[in-house]
N, C-alpha and C. Protein backbone atom coordinates (compact mmCIF):
# COMPACT_ATOMS: atom_id res chain seq x y z
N UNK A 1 -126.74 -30.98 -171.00
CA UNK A 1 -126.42 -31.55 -172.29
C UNK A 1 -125.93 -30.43 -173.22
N UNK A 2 -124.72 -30.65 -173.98
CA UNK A 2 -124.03 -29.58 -174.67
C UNK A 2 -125.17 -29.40 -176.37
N UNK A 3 -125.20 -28.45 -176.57
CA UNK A 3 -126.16 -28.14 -177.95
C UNK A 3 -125.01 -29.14 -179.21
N UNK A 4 -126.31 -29.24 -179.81
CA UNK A 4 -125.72 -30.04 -181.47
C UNK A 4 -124.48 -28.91 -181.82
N UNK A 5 -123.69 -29.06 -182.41
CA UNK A 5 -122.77 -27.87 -183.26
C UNK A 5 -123.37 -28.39 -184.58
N UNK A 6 -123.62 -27.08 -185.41
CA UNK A 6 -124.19 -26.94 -186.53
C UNK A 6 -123.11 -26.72 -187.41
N UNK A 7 -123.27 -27.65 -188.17
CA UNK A 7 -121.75 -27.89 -189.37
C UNK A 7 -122.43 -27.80 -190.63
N UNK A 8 -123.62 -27.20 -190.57
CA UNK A 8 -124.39 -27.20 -192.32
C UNK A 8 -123.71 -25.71 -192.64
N UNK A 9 -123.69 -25.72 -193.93
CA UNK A 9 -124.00 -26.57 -195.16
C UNK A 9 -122.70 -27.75 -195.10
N UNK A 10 -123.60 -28.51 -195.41
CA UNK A 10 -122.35 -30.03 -196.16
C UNK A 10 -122.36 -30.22 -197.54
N UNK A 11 -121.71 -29.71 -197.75
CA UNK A 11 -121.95 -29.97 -199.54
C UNK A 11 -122.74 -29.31 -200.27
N UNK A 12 -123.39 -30.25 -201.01
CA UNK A 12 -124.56 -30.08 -201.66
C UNK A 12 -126.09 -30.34 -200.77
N UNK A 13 -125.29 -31.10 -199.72
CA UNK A 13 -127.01 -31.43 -198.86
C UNK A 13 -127.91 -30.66 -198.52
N UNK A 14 -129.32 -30.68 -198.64
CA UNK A 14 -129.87 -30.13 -198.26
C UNK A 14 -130.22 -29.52 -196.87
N UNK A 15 -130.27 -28.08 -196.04
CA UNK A 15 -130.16 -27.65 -194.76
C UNK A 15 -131.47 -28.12 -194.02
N UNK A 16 -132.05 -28.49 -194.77
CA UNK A 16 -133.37 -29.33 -193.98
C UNK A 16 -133.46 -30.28 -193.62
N UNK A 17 -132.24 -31.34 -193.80
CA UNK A 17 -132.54 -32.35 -192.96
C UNK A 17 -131.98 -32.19 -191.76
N UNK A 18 -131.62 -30.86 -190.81
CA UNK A 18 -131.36 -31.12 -190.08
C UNK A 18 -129.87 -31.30 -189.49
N UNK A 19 -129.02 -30.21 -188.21
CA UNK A 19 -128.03 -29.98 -188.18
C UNK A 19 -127.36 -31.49 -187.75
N UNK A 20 -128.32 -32.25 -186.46
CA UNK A 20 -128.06 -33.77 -186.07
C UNK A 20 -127.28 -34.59 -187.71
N UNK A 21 -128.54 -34.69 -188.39
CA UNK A 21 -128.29 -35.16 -189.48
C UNK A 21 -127.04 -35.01 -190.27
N UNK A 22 -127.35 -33.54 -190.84
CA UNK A 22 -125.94 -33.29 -191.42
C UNK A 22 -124.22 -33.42 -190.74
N UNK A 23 -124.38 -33.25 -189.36
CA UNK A 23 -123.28 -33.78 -188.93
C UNK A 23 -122.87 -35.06 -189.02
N UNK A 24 -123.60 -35.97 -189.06
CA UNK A 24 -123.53 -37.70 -189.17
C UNK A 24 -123.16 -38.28 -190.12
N UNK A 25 -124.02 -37.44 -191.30
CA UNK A 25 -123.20 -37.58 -192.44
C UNK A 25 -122.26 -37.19 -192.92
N UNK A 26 -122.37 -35.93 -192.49
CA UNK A 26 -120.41 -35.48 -192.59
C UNK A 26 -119.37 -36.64 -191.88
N UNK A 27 -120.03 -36.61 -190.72
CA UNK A 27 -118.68 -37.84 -190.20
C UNK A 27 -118.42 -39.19 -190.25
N UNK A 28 -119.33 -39.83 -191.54
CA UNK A 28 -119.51 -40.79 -192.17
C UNK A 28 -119.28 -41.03 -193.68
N UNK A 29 -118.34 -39.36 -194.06
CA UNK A 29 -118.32 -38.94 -195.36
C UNK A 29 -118.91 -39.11 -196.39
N UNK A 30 -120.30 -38.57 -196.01
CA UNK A 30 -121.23 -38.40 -197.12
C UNK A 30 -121.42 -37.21 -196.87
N UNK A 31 -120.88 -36.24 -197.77
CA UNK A 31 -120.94 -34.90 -197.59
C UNK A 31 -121.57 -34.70 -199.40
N UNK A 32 -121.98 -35.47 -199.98
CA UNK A 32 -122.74 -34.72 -200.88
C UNK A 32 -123.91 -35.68 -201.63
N UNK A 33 -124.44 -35.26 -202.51
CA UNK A 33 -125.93 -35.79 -203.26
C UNK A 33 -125.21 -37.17 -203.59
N UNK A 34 -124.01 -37.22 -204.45
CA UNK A 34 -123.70 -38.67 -205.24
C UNK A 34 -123.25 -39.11 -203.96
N UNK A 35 -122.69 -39.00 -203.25
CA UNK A 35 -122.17 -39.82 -202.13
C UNK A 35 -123.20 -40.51 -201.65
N UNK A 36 -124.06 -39.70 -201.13
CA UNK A 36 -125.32 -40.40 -200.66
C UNK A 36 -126.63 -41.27 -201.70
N UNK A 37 -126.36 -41.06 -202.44
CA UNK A 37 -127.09 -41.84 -203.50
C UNK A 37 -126.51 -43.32 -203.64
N UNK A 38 -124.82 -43.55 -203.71
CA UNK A 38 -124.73 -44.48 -203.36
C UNK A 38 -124.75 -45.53 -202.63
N UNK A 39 -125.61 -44.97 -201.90
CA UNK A 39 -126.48 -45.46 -200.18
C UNK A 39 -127.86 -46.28 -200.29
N UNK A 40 -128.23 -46.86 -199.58
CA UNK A 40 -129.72 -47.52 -199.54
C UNK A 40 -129.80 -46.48 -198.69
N UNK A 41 -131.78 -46.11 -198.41
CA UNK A 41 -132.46 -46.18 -197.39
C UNK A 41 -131.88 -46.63 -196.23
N UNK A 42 -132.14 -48.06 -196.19
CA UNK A 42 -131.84 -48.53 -195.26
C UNK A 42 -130.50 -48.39 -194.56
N UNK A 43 -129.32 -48.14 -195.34
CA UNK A 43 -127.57 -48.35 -195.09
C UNK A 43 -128.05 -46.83 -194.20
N UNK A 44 -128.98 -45.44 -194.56
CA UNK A 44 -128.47 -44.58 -193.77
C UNK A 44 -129.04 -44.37 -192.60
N UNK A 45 -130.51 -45.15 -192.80
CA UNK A 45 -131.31 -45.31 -191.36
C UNK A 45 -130.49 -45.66 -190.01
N UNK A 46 -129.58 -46.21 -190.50
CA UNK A 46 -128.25 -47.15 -189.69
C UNK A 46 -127.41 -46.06 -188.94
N UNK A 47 -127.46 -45.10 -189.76
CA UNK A 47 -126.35 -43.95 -189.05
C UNK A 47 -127.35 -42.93 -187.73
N UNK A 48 -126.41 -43.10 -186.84
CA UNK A 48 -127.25 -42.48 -185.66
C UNK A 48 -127.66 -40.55 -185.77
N UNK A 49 -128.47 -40.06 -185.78
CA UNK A 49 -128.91 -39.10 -185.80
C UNK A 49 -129.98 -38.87 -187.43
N UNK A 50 -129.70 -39.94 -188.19
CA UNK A 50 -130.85 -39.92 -189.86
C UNK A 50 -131.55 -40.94 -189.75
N UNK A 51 -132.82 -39.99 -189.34
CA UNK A 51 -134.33 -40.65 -189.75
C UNK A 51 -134.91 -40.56 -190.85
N UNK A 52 -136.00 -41.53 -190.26
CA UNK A 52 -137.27 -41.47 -191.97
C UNK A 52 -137.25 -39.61 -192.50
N UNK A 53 -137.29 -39.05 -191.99
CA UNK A 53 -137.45 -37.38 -191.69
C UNK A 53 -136.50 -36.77 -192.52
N UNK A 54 -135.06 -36.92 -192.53
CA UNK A 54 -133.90 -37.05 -193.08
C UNK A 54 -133.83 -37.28 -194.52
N UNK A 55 -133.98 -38.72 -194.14
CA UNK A 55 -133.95 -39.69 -195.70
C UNK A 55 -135.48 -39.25 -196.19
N UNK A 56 -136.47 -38.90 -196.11
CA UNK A 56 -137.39 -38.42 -197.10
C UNK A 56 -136.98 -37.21 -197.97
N UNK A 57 -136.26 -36.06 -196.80
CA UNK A 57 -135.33 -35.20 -197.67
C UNK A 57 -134.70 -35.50 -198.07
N UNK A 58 -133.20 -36.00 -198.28
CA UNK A 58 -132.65 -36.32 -199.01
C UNK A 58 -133.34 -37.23 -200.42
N UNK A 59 -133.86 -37.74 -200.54
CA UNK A 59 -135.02 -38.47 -201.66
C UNK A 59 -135.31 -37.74 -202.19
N UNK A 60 -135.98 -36.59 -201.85
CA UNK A 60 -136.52 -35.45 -202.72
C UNK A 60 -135.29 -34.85 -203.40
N UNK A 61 -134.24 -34.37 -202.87
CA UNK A 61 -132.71 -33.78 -203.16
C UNK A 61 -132.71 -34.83 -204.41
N UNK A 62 -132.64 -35.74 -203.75
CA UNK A 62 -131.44 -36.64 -204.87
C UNK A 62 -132.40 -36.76 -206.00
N UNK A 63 -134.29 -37.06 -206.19
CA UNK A 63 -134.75 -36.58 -207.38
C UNK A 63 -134.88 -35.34 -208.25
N UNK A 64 -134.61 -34.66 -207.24
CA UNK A 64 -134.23 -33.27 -208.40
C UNK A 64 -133.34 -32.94 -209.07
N UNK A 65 -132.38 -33.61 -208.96
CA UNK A 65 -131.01 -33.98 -209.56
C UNK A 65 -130.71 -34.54 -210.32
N UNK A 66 -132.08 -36.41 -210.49
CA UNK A 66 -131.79 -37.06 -211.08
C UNK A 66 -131.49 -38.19 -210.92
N UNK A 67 -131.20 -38.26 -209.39
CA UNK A 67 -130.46 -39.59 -208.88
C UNK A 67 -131.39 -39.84 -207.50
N UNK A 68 -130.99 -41.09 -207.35
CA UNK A 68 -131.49 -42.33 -206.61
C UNK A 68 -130.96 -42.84 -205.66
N UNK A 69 -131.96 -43.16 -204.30
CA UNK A 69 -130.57 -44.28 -203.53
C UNK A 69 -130.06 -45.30 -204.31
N UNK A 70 -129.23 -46.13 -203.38
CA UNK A 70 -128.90 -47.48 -204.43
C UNK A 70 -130.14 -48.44 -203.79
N UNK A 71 -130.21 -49.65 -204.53
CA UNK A 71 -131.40 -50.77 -203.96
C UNK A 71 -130.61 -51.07 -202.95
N UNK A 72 -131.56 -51.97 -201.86
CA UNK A 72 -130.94 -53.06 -201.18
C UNK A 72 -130.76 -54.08 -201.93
């Protein structure tokens, strides 16, 4: 099995959620905090490689900032 390629930093995202992660969202163009805020929970659980693990980081990111997912 070939290794993840590590494409962090993405943006503004945080390097803790993870190189899986951050690639997914790069290739789903959410490469930064507002991008992904305009997201549910749930809309990113959907993307293959972002877990609960993920999206708890990003949550924390996006409150230090100020911002929020969107609701379902």
């Amino acid at each position: 099995m070939a290794p993840t390629p590590d494409v962090r930093p993405v943006g503004d995202l945080p390097d803790a959620i993870g190189k899986t992660a951050a690639r997914e969202l790069s290739a789903n163009g959410l490469t930064s905090l507002r991008l992904v805020a305009a997201r549910s929970r749930r809309e990113l659980l959907t993307i293959h490689g972002v877990g609960p693990k993920a999206v708890a980081i990003l949550g924390d990111a996006l409150a230090a900032e100020g911002l929020t997912f969107r609701e379902d």
